[in-house]
C-alpha atoms as a PDB file:
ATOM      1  CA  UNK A   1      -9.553-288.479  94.841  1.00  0.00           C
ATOM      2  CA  UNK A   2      -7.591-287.010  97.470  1.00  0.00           C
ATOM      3  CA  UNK A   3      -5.540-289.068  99.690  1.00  0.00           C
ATOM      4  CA  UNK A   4      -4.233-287.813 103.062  1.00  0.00           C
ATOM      5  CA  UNK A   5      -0.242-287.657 103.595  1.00  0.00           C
ATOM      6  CA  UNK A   6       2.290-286.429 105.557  1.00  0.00           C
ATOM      7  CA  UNK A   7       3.231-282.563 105.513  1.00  0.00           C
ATOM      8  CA  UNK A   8       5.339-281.955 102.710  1.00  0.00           C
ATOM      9  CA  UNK A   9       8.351-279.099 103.562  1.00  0.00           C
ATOM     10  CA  UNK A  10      10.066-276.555 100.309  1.00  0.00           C
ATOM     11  CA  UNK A  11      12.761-274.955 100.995  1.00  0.00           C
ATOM     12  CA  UNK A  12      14.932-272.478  98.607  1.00  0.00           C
ATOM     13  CA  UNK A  13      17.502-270.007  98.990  1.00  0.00           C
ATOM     14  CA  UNK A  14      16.923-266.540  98.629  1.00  0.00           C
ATOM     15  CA  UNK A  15      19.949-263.417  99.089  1.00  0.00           C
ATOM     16  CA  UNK A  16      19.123-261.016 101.584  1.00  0.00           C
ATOM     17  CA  UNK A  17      17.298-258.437 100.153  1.00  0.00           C
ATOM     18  CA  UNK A  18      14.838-261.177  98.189  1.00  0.00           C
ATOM     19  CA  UNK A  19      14.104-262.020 101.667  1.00  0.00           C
ATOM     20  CA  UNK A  20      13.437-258.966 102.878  1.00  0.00           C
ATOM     21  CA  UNK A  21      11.374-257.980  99.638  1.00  0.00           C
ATOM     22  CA  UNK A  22       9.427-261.066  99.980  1.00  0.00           C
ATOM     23  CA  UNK A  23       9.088-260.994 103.885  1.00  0.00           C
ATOM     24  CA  UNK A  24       7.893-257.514 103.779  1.00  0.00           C
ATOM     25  CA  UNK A  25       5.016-257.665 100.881  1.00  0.00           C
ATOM     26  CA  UNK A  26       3.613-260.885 103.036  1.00  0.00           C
ATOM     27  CA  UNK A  27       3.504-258.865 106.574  1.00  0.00           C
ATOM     28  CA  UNK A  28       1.433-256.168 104.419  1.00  0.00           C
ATOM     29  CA  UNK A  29      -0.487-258.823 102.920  1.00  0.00           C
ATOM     30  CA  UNK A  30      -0.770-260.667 106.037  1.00  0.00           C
ATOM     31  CA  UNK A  31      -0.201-263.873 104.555  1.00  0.00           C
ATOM     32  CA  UNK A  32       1.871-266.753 106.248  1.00  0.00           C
ATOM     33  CA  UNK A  33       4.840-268.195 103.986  1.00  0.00           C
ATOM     34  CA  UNK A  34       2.602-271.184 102.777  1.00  0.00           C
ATOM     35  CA  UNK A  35      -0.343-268.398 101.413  1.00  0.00           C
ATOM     36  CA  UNK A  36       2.057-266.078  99.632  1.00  0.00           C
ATOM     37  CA  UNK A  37       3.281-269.402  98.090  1.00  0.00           C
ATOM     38  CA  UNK A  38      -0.285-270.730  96.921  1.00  0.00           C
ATOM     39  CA  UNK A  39      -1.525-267.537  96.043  1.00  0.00           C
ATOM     40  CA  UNK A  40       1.520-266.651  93.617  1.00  0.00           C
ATOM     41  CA  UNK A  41       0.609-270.073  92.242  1.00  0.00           C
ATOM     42  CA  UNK A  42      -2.793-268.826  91.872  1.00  0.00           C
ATOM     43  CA  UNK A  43      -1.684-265.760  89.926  1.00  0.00           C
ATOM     44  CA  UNK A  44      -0.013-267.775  87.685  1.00  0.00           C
ATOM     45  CA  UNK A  45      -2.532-270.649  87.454  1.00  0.00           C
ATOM     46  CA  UNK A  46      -3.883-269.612  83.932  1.00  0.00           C
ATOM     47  CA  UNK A  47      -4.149-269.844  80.176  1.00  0.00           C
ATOM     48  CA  UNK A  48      -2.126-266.889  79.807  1.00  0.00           C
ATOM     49  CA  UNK A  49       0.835-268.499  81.623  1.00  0.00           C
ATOM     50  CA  UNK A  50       0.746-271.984  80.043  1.00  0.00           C
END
């Protein structure tokens, strides 16, 4: 069971060009922050990365 909560907030450092790297493949992705997050947990989510 799920329970409702407040909104949770991650935040980690990144140099510039990690940033820009990372900022770039979500604008051609067209994800937001919080769904290049969950779906590079997603991509890892399996038996070959346990």
């Amino acid at each position: 069971m799920r329970y409702s909560c407040m909104p949770k907030s991650i935040h980690i450092k990144v140099d510039e060009d990690q940033y820009e790297e990372l900022s770039e493949f979500k604008e051609r992705r067209g994800y937001t922050w919080k769904g290049l997050l969950l779906e590079g947990y997603r991509a890892l989510d399996t038996n070959e990365t346990q």
